[in-house]
PDB file of N, CA and C in Angstrom:
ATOM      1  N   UNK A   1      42.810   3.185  10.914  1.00  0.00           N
ATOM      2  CA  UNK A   1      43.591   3.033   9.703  1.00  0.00           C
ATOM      3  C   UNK A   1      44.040   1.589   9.582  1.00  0.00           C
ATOM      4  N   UNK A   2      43.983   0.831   8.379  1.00  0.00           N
ATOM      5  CA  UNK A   2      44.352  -0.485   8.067  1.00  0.00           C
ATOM      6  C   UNK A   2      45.528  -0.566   7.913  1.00  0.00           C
ATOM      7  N   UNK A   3      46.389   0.282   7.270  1.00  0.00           N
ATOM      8  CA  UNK A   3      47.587  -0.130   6.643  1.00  0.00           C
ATOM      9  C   UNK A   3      48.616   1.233   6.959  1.00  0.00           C
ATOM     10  N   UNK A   4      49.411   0.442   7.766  1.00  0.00           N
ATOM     11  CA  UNK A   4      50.801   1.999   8.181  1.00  0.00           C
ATOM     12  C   UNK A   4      51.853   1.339   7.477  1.00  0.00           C
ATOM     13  N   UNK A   5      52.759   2.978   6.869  1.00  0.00           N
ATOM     14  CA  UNK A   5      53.896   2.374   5.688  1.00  0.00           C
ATOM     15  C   UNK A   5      54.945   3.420   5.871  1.00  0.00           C
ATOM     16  N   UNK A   6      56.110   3.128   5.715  1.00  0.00           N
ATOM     17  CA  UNK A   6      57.192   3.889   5.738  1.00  0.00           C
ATOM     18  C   UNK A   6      57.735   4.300   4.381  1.00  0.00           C
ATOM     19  N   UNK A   7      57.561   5.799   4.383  1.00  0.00           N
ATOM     20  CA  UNK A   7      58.438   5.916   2.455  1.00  0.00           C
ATOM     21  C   UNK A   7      59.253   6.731   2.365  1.00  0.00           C
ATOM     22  N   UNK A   8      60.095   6.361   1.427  1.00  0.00           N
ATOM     23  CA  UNK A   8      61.498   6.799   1.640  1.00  0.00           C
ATOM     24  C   UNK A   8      61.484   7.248   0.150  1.00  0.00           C
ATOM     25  N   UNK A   9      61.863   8.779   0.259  1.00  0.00           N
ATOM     26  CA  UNK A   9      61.857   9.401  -1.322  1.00  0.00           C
ATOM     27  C   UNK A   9      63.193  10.327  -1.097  1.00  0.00           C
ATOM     28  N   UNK A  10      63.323  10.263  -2.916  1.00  0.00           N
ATOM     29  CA  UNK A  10      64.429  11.142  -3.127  1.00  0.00           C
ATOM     30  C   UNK A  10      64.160  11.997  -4.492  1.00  0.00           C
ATOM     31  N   UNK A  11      65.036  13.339  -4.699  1.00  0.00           N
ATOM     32  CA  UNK A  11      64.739  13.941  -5.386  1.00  0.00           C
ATOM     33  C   UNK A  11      65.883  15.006  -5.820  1.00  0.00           C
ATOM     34  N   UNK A  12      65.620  15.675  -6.751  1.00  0.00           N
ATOM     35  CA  UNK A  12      66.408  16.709  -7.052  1.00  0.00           C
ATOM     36  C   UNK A  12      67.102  17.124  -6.276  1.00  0.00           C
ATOM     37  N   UNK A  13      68.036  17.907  -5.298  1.00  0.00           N
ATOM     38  CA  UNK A  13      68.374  18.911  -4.585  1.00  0.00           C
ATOM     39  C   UNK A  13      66.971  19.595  -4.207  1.00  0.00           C
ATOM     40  N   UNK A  14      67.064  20.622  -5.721  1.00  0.00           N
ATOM     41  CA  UNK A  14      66.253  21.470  -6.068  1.00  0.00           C
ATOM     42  C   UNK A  14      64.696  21.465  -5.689  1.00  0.00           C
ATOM     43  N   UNK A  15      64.802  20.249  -5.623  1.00  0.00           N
ATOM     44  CA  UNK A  15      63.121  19.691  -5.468  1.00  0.00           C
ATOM     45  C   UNK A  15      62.418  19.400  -4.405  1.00  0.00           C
ATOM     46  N   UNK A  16      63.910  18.840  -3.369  1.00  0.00           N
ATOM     47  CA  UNK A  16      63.348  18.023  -2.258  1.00  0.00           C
ATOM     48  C   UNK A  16      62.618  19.345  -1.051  1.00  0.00           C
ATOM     49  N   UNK A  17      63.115  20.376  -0.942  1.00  0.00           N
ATOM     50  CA  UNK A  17      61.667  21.460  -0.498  1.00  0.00           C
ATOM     51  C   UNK A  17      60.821  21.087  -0.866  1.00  0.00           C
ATOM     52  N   UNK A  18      60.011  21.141  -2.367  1.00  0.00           N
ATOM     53  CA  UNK A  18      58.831  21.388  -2.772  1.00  0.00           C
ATOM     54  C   UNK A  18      58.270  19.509  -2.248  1.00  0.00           C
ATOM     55  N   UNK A  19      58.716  18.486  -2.692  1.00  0.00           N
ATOM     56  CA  UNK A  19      58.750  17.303  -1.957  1.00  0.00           C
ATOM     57  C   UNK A  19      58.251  17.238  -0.615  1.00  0.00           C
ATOM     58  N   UNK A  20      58.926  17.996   0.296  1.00  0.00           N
ATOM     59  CA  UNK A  20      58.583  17.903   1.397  1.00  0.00           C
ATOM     60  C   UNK A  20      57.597  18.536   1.884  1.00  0.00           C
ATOM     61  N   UNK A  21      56.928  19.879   0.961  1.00  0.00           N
ATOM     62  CA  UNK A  21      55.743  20.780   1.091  1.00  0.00           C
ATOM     63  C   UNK A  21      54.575  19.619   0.711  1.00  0.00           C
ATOM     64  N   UNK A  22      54.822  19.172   0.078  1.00  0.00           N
ATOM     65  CA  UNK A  22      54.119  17.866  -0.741  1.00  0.00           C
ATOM     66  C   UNK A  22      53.582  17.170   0.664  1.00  0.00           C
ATOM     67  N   UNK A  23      54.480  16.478   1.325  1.00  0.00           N
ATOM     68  CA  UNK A  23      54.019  15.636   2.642  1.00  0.00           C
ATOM     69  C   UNK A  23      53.670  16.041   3.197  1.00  0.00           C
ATOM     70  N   UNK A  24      54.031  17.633   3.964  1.00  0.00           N
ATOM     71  CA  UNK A  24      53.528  18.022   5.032  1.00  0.00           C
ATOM     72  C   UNK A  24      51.811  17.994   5.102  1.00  0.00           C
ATOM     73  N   UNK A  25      51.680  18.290   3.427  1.00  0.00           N
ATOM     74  CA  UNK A  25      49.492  18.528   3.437  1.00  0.00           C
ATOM     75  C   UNK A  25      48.914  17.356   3.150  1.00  0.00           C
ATOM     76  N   UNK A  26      49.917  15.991   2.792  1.00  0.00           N
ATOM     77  CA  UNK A  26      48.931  15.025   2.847  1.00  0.00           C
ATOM     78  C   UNK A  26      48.147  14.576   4.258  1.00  0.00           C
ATOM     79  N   UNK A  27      47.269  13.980   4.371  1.00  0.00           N
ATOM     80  CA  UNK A  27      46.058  14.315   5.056  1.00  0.00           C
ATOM     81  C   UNK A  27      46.637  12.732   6.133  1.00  0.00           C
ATOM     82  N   UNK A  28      46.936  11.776   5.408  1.00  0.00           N
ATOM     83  CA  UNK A  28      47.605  10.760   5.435  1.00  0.00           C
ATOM     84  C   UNK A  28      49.019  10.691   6.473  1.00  0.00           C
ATOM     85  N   UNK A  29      49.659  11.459   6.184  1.00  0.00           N
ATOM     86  CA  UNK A  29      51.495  11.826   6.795  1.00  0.00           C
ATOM     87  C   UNK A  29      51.193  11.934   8.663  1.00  0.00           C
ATOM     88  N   UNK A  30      51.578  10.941   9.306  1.00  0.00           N
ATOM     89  CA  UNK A  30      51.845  10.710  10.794  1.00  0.00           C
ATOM     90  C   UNK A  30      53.000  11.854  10.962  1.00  0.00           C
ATOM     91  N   UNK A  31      54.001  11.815  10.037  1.00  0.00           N
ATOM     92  CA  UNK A  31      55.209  12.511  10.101  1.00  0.00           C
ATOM     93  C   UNK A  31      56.034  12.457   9.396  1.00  0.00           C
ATOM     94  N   UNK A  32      56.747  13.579   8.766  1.00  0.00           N
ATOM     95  CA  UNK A  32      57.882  13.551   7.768  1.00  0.00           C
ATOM     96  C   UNK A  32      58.961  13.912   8.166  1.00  0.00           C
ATOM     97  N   UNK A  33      59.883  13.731   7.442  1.00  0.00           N
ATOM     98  CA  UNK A  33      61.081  14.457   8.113  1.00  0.00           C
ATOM     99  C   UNK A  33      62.114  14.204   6.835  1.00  0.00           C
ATOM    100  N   UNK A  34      63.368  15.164   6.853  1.00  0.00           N
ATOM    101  CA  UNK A  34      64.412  14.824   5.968  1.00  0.00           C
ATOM    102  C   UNK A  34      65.850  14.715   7.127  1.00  0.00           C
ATOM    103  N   UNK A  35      66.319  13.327   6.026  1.00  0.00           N
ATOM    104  CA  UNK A  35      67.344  12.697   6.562  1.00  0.00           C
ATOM    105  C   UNK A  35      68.506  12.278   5.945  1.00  0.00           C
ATOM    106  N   UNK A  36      69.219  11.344   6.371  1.00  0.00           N
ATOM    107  CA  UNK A  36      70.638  11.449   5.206  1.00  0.00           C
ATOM    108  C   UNK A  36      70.628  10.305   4.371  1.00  0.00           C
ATOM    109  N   UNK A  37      71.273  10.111   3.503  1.00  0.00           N
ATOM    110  CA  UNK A  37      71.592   9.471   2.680  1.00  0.00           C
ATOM    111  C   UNK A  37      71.106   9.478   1.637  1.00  0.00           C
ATOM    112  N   UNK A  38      70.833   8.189   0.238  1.00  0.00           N
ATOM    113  CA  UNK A  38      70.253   8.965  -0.625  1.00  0.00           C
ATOM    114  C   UNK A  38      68.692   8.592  -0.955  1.00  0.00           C
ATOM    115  N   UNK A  39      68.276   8.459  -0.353  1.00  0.00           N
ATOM    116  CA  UNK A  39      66.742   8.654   0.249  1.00  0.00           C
ATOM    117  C   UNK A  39      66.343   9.850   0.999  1.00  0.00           C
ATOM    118  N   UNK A  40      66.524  10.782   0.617  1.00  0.00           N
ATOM    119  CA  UNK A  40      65.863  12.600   1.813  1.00  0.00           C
ATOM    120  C   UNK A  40      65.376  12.687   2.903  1.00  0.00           C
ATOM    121  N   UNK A  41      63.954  12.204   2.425  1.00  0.00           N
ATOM    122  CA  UNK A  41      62.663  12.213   2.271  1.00  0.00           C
ATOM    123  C   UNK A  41      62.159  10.991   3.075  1.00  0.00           C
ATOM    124  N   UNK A  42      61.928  11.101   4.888  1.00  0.00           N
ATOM    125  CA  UNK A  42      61.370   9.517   5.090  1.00  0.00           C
ATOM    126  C   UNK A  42      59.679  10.144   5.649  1.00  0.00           C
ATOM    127  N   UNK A  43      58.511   9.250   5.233  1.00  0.00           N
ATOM    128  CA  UNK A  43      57.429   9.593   6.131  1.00  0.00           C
ATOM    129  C   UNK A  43      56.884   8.400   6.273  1.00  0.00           C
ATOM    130  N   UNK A  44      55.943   8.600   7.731  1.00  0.00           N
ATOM    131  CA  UNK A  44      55.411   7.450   8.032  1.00  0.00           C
ATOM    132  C   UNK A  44      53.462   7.751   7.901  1.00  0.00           C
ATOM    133  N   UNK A  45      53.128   7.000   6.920  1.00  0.00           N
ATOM    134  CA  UNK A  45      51.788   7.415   6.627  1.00  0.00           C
ATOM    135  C   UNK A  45      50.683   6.112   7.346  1.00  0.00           C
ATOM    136  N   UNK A  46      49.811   6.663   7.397  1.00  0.00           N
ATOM    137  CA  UNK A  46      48.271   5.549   8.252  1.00  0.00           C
ATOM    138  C   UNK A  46      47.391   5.982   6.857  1.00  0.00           C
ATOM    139  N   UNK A  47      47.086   4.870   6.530  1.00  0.00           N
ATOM    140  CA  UNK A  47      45.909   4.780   5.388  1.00  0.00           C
ATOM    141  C   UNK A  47      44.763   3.857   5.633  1.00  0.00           C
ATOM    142  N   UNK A  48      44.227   3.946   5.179  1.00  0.00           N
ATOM    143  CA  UNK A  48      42.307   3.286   5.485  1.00  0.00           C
ATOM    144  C   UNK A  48      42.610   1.970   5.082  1.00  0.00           C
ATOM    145  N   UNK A  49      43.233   1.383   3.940  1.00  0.00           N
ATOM    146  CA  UNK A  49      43.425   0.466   3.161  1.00  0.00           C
ATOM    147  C   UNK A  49      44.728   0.184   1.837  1.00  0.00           C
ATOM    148  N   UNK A  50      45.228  -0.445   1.186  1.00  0.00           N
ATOM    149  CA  UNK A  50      45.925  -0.542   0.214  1.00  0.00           C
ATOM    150  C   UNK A  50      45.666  -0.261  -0.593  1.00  0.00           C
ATOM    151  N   UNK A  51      44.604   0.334  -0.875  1.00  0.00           N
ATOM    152  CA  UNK A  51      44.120   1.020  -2.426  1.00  0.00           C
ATOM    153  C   UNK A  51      44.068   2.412  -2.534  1.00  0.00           C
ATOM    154  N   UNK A  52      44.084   3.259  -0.696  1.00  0.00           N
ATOM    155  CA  UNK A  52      44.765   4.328  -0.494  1.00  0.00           C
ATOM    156  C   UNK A  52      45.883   4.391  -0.179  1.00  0.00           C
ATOM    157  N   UNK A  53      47.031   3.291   0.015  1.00  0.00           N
ATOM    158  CA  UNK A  53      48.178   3.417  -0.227  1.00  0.00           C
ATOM    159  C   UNK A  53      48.442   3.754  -1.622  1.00  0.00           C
ATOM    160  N   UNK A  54      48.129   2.810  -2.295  1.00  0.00           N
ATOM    161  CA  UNK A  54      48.701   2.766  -4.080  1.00  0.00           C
ATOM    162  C   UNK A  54      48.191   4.361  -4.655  1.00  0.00           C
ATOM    163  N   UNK A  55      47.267   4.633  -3.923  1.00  0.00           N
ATOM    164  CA  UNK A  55      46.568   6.125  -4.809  1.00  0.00           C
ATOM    165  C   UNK A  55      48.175   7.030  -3.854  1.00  0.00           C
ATOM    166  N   UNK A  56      48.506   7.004  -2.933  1.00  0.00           N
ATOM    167  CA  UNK A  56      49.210   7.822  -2.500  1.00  0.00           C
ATOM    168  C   UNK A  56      50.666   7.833  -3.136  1.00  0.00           C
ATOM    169  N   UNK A  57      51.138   6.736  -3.354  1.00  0.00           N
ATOM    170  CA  UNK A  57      52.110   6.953  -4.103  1.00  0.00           C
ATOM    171  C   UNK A  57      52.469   6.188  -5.404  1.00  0.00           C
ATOM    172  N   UNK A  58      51.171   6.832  -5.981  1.00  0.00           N
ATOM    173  CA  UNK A  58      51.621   6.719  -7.633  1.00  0.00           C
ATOM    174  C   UNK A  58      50.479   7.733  -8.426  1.00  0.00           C
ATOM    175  N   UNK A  59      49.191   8.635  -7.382  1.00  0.00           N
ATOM    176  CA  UNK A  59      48.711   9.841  -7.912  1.00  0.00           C
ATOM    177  C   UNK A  59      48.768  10.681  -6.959  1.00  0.00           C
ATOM    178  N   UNK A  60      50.197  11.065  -6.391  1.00  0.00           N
ATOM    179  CA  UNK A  60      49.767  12.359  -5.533  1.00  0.00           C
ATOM    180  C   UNK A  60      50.984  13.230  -6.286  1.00  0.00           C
ATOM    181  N   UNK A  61      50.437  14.824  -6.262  1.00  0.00           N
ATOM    182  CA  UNK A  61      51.057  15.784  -6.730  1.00  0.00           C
ATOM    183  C   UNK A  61      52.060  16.031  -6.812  1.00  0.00           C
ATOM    184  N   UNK A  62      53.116  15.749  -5.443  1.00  0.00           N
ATOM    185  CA  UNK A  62      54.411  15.876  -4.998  1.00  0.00           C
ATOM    186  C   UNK A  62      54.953  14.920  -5.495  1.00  0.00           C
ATOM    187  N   UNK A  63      54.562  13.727  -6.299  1.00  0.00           N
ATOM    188  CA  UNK A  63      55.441  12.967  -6.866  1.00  0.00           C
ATOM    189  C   UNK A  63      56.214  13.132  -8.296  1.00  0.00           C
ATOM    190  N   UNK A  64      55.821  14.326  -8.701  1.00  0.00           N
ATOM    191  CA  UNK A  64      56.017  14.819 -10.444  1.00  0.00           C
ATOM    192  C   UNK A  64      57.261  15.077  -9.316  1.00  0.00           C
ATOM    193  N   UNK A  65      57.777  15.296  -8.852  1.00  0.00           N
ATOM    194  CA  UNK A  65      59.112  15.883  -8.633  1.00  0.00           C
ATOM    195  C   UNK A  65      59.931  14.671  -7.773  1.00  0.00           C
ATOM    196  N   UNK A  66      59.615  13.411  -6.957  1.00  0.00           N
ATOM    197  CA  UNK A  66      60.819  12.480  -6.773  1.00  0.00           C
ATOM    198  C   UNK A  66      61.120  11.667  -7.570  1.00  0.00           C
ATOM    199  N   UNK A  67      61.941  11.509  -7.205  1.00  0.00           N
ATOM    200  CA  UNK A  67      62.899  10.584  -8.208  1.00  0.00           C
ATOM    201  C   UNK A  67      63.356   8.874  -7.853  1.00  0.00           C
ATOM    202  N   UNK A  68      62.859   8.609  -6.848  1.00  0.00           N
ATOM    203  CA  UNK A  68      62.960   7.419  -6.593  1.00  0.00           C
ATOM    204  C   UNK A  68      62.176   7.148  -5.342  1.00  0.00           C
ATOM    205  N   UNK A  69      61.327   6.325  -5.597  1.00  0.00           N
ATOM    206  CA  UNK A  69      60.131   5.895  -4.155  1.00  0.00           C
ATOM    207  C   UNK A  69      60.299   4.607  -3.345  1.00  0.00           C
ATOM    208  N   UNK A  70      60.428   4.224  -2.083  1.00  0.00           N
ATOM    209  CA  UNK A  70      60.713   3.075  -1.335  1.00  0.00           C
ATOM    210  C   UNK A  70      59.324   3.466  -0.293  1.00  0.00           C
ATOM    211  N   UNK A  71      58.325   2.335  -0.671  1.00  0.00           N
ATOM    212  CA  UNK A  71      57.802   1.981   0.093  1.00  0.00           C
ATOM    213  C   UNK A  71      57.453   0.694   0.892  1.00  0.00           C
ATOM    214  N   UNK A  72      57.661   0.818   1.936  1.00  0.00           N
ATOM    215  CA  UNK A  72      57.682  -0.391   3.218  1.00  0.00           C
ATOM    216  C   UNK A  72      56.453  -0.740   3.707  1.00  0.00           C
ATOM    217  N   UNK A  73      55.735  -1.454   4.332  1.00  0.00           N
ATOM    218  CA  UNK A  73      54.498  -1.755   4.683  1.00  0.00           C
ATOM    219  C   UNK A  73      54.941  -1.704   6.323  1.00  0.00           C
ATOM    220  N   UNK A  74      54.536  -1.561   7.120  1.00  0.00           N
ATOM    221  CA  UNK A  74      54.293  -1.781   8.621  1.00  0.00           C
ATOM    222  C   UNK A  74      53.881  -2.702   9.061  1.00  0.00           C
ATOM    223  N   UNK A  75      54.276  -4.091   9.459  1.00  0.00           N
ATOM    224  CA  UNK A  75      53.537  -5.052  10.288  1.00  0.00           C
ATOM    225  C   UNK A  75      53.428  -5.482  11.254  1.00  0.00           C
ATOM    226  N   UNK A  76      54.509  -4.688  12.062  1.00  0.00           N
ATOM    227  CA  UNK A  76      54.161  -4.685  13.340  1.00  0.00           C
ATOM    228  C   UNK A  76      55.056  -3.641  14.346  1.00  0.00           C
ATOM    229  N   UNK A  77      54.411  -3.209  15.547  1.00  0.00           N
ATOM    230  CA  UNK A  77      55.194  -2.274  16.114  1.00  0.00           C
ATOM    231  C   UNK A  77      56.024  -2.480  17.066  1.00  0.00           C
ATOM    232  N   UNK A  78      57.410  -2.418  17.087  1.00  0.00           N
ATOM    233  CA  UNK A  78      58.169  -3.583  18.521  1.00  0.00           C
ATOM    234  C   UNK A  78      57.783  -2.280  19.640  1.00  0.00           C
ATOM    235  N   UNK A  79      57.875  -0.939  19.670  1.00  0.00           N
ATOM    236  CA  UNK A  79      57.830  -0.161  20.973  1.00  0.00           C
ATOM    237  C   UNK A  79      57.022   0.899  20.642  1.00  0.00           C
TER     238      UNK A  79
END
């Protein structure tokens, strides 16, 4: 994988289940998890390239339902 990224989503109450059903099947997702503040929603995804980043978060399914997207790029790993 070329490009590892950290994203931080938020959503409805209501939503952030279906949100998180969303990550668990991307093919992409190292790991998701929900956490506090007002970001839910953090996962850490491995993609082939930046053009399967951008397809991941701005045409994947689970996004009709967040409400605000933070994505980070990975450039390096301290541990």
């Amino acid at each position: 994988f070329g490009v590892r990224a950290v994203l931080r989503a938020s959503a409805a109450p209501r939503d952030v289940a279906a949100v998180a059903a969303g990550l668990r099947h991307e093919p992409w997702v190292l790991r998701a998890c929900r956490v506090t503040g007002d970001r839910p929603l953090l996962a850490e995804v491995a993609v082939p390239g930046v053009d399967a980043l951008h397809d991941l978060t701005t045409d994947a399914a689970w996004l009709d339902r967040v409400t605000a997207l933070d994505t980070a790029v990975v450039v390096g790993t301290l541990k």
